[in-house]
Each structure stands twice: as C-alpha cells, then as structure tokens.
C-alpha atoms as a PDB file:
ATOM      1  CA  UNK A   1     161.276   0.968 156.551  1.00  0.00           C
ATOM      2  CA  UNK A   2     157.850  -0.631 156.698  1.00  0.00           C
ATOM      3  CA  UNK A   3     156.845  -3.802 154.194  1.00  0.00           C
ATOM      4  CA  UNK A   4     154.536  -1.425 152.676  1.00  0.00           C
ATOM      5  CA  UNK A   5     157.428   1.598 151.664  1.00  0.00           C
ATOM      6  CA  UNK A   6     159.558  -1.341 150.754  1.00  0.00           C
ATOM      7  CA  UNK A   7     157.425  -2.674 148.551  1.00  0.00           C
ATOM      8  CA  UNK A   8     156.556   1.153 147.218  1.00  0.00           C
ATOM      9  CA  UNK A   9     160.180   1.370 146.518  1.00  0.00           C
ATOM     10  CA  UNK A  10     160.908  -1.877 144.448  1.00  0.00           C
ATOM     11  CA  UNK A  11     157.852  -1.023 142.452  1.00  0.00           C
ATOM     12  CA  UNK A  12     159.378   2.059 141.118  1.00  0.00           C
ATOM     13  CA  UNK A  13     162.399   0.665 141.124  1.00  0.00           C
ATOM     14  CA  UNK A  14     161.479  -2.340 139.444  1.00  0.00           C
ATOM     15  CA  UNK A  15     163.509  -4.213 141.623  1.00  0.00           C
ATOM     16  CA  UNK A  16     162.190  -7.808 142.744  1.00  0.00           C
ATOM     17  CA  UNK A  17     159.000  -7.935 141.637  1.00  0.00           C
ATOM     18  CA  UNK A  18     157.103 -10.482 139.791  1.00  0.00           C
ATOM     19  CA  UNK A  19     156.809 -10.396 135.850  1.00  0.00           C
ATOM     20  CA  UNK A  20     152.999  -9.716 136.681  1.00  0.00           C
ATOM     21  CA  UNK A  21     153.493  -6.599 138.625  1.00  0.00           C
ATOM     22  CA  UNK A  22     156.112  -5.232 136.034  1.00  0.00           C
ATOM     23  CA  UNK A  23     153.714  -4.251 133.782  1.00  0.00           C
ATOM     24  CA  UNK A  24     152.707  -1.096 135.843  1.00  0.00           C
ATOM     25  CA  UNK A  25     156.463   0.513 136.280  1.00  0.00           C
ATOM     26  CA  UNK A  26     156.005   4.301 135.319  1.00  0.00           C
ATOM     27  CA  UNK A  27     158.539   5.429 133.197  1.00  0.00           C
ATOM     28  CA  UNK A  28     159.233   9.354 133.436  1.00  0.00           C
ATOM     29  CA  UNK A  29     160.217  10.016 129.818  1.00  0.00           C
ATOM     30  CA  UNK A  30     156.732   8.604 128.340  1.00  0.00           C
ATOM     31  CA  UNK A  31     154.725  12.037 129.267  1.00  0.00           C
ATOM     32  CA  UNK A  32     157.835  13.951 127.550  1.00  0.00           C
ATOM     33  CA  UNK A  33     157.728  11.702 124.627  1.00  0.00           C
ATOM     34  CA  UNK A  34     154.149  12.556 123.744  1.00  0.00           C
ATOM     35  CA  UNK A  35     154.826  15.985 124.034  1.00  0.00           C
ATOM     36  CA  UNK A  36     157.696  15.755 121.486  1.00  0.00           C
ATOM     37  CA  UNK A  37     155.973  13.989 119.072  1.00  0.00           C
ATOM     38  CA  UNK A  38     152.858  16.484 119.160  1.00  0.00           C
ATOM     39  CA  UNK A  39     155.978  18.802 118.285  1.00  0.00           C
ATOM     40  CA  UNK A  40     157.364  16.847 115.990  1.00  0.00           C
ATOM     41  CA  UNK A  41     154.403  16.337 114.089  1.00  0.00           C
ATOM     42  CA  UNK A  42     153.184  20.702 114.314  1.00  0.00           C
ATOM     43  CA  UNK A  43     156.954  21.157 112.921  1.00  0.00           C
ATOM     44  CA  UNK A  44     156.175  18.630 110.440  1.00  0.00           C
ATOM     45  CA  UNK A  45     152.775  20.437 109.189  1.00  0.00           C
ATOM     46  CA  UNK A  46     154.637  24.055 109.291  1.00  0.00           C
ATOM     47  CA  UNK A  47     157.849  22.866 106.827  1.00  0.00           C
ATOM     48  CA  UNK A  48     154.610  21.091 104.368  1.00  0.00           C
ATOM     49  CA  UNK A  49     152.360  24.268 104.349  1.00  0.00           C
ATOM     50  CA  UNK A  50     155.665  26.327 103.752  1.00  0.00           C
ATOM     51  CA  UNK A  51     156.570  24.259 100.780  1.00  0.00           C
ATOM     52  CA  UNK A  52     153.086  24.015  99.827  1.00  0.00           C
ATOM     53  CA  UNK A  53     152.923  27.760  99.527  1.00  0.00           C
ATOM     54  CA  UNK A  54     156.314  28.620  98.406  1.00  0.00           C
ATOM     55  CA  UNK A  55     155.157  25.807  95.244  1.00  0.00           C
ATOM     56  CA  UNK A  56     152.213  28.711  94.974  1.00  0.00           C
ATOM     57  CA  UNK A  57     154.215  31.531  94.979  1.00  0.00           C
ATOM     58  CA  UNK A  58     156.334  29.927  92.538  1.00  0.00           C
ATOM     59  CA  UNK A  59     153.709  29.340  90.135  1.00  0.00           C
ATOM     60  CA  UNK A  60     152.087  32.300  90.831  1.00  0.00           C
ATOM     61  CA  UNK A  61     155.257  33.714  89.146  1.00  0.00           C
ATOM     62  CA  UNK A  62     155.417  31.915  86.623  1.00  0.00           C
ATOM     63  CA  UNK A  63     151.620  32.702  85.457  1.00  0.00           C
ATOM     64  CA  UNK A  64     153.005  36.240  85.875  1.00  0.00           C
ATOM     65  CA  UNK A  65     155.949  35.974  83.533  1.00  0.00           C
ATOM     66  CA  UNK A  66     153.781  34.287  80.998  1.00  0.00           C
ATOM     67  CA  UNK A  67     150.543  36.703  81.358  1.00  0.00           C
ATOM     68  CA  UNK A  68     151.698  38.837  78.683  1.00  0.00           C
ATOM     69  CA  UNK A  69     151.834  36.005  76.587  1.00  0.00           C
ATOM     70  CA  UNK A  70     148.907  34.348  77.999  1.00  0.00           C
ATOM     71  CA  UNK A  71     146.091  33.636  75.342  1.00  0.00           C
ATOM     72  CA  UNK A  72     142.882  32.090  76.401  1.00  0.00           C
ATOM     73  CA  UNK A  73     140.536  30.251  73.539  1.00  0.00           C
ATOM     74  CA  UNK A  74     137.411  28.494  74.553  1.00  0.00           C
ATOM     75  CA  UNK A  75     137.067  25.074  72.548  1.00  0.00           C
ATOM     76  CA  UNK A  76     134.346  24.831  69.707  1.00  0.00           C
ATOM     77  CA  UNK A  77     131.498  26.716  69.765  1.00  0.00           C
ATOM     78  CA  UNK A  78     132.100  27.761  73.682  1.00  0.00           C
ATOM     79  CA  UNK A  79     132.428  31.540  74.244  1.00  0.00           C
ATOM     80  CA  UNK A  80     133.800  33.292  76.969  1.00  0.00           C
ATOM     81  CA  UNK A  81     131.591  36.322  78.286  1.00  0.00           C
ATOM     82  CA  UNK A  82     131.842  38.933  80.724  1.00  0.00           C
ATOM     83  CA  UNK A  83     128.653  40.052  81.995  1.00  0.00           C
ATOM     84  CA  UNK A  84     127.638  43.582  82.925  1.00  0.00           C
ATOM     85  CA  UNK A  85     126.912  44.441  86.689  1.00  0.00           C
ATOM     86  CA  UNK A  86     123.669  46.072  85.245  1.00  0.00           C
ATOM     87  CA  UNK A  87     121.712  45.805  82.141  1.00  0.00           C
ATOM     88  CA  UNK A  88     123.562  48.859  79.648  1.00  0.00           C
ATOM     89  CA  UNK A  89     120.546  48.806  77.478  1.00  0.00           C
ATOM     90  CA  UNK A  90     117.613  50.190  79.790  1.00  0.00           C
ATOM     91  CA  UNK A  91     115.517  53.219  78.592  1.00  0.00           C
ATOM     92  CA  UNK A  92     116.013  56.014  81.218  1.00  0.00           C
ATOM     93  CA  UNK A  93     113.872  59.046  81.148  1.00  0.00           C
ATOM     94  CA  UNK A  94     114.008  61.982  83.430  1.00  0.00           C
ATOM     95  CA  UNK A  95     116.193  60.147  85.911  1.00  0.00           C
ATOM     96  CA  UNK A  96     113.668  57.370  86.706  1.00  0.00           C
ATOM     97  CA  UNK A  97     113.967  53.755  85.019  1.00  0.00           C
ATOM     98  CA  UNK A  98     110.897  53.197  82.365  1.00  0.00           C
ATOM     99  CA  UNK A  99     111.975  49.947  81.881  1.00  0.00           C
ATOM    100  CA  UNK A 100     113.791  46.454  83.125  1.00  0.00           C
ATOM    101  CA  UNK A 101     112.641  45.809  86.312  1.00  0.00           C
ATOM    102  CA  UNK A 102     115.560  45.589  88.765  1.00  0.00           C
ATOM    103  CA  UNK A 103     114.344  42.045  90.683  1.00  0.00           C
ATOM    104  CA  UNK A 104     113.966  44.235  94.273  1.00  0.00           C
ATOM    105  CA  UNK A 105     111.002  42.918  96.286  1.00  0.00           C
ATOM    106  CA  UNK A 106     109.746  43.025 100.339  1.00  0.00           C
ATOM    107  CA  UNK A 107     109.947  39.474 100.620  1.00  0.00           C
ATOM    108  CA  UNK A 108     106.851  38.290 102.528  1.00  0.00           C
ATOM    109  CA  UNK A 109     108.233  35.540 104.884  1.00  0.00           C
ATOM    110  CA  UNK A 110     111.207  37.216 105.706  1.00  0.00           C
ATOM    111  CA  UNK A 111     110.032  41.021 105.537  1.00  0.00           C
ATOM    112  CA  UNK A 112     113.853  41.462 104.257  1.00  0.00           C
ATOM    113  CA  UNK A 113     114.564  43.368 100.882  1.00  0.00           C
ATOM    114  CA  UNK A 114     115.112  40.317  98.634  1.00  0.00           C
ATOM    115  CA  UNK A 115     116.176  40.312  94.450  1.00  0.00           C
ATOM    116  CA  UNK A 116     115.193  37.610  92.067  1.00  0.00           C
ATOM    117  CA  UNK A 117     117.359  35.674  90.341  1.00  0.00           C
ATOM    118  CA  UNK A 118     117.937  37.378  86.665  1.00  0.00           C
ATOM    119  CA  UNK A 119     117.317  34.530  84.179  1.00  0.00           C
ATOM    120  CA  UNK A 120     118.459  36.755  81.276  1.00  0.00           C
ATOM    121  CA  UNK A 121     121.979  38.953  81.558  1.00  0.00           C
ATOM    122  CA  UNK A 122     123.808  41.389  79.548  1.00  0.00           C
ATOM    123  CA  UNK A 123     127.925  40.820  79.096  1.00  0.00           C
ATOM    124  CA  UNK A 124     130.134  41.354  76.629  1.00  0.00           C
ATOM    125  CA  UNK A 125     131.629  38.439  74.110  1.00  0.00           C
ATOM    126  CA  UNK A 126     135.906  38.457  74.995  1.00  0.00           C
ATOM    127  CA  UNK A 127     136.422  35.474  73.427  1.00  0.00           C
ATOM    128  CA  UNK A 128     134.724  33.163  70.572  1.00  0.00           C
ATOM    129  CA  UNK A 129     135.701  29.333  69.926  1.00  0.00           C
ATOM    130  CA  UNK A 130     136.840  28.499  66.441  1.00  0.00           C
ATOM    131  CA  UNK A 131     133.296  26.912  65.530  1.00  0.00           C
ATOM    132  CA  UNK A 132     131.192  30.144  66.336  1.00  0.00           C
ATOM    133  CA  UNK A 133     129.517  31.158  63.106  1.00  0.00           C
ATOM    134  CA  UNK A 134     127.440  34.459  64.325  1.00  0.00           C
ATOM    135  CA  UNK A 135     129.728  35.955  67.269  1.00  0.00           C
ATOM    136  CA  UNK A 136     132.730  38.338  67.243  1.00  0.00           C
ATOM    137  CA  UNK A 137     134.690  39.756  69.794  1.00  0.00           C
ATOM    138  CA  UNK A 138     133.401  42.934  71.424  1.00  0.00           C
ATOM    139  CA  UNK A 139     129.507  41.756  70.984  1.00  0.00           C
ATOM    140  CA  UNK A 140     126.957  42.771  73.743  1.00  0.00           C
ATOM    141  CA  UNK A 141     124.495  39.882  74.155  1.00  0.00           C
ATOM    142  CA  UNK A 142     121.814  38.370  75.841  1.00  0.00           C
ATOM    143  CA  UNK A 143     122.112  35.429  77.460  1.00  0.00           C
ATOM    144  CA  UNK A 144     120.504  32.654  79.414  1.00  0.00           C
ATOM    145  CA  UNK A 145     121.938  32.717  83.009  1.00  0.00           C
ATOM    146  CA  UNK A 146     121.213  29.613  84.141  1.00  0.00           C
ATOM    147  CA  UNK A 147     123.507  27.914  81.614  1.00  0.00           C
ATOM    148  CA  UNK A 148     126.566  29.642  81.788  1.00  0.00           C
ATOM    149  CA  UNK A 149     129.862  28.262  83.847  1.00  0.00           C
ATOM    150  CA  UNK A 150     132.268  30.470  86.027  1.00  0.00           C
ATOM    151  CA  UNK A 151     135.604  30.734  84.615  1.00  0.00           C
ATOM    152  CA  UNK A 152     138.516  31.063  87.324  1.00  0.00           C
ATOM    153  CA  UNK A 153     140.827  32.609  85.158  1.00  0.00           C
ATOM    154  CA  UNK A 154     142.566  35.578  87.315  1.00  0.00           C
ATOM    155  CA  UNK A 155     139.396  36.234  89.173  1.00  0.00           C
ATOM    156  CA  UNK A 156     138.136  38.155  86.197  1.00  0.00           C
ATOM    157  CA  UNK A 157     134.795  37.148  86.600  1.00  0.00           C
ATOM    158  CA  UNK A 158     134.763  35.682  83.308  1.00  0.00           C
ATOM    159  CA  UNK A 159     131.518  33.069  82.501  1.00  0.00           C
ATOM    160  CA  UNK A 160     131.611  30.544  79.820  1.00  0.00           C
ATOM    161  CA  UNK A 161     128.192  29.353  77.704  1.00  0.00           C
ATOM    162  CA  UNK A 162     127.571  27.915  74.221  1.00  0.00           C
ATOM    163  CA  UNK A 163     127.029  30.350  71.263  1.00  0.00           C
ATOM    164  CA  UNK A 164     123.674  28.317  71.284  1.00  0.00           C
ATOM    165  CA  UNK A 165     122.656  29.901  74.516  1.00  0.00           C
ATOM    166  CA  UNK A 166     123.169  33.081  73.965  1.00  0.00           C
ATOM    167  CA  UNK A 167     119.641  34.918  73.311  1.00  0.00           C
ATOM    168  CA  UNK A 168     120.291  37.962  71.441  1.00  0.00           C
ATOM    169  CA  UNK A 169     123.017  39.934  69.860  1.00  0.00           C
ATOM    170  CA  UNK A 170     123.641  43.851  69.307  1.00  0.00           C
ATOM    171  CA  UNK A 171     126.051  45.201  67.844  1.00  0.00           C
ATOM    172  CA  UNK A 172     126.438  47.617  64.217  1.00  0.00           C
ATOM    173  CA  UNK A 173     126.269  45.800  60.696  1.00  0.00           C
ATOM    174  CA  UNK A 174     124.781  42.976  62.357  1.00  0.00           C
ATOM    175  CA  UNK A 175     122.796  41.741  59.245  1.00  0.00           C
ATOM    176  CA  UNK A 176     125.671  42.326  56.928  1.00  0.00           C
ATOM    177  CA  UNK A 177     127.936  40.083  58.825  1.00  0.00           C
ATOM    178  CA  UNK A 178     125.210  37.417  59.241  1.00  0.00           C
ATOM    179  CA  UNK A 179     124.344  37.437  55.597  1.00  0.00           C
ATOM    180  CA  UNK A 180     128.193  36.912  54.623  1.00  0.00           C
ATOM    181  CA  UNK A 181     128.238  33.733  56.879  1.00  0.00           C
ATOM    182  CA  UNK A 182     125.306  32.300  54.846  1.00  0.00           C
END
C-alpha cells in the first residue's frame, strides 16, 4: 500500500490523523439527514394546512347551522345595499335605449372597447341601521359609488354606504312616509 492510499485510508477512517485534518472526515449519514429533514418539515406543512382547513370546514358548518338564524344589522345610520347589474329605471323605446348611457367607449390609446367607471348606481336597500330616518327595506336608490364598502358576507355581493350617501330614493308613498318622520 503506498504512503499516499495509506494516508487516503486513515482520512476516511479517521484513524491517526491530526486534530487539524479531522475537521474534513465525511460522514455518510449528513446527505441523508438533509433529505429527512426537508421531509420532515413538507410532512410538517401537510398535517398544518390539514388542520388549518379542517378548522374551515368546521366553521364553515357552523355558519351553516346558524344561517337560518343568521341576522345581519348594519350599525347606525349604515345601510346595507345590493346594487343592480344594470340601471332598472332606463326609458326603452322600440327596443333601443333613449336614455342612460351605458359607459362603452373605443378607447383611443388602447383601441380596446373600454367602460367608464359608473359614479352613480342603482341597488336595492336589504338592510337599514337603527338611526336611518328616510330608508326602509325594499327601497331602490341611487347612490354614490365611490363611497360605498364591499361586504363579504356569503359572497352576496352585498355593499355597505351611509344613508347620507345615498342620492335618491323611489319607491310608492314616498312623501307620506317622509312627512310622518317630520
């Protein structure tokens, strides 16, 4: 055996060498323990996104069980809205639109078909706060889009706003009900 396979040997071996040259011993189960900890940690990330979503499900449930139940009142004078996909209150004659401009235009930069934002919308009121003086439930109104807030409840698309920001109001006996809140 030469000096230089001898030498090979004792440094795998870790036989006879100096505490200097010890430092550079391979040790086989190092690759194997990275690998197990990478799997370690990916089992460790399945069992928390199964809990997380079983917690979900759970609650999901529970909303469920309770939905029948389930009452939601906006706070003061807050009022919960759900607006129309399309203005109900457009004069229509001979199948053409006389009125409300739909917000379709060639956009110039883009040549694309582009719609303007609506700053006024049409929804109806489904729920009034306990301080609203001139709204009921089942109103159509006008309101100003830019001040309303999304609600997330059941992905009902359901928008919140002030009785203050709502524009206009139509509905029958309107007067009558206004002149009793006097």
């Amino acid at each position: 055996m030469s000096k230089k396979e001898e030498l090979t040997g004792k440094f795998f071996m870790g036989k006879d060498l100096k505490p200097e040259q010890r430092f550079n011993i391979i040790k086989p189960e190092e690759p194997f323990k990275n690998e197990i900890d990478k799997l370690k940690k990916e089992k460790e990330e399945q069992e928390m996104t199964k809990l997380l979503l079983e917690l979900e499900n759970s609650k999901q449930e529970e909303i469920n069980q309770k939905l029948s139940k389930l009452e939601m009142i906006p706070m003061f004078n807050k009022i919960v809205i759900l607006p129309y996909p399309r203005n109900p209150y457009r004069k229509i004659v001979e199948g053409s639109i006389l009125v409300d401009y739909s917000g379709d235009f060639l956009n110039p930069d883009s040549g694309e078909q582009d719609k303007l934002k609506e700053l006024v919308g049409c929804a109806k009121v489904i729920e009034v706060g306990p301080e609203c003086k001139y709204l009921n439930v089942g109103d159509d109104v006008y309101y100003d889009t830019r001040t309303v807030y999304p609600v997330p409840f059941m992905s009902l698309g359901y928008v919140l706003c002030s009785e203050t920001q709502i524009l206009c109001n139509m509905n029958e006996s309107l007067k009558e009900r206004y002149n009793k809140n006097k």
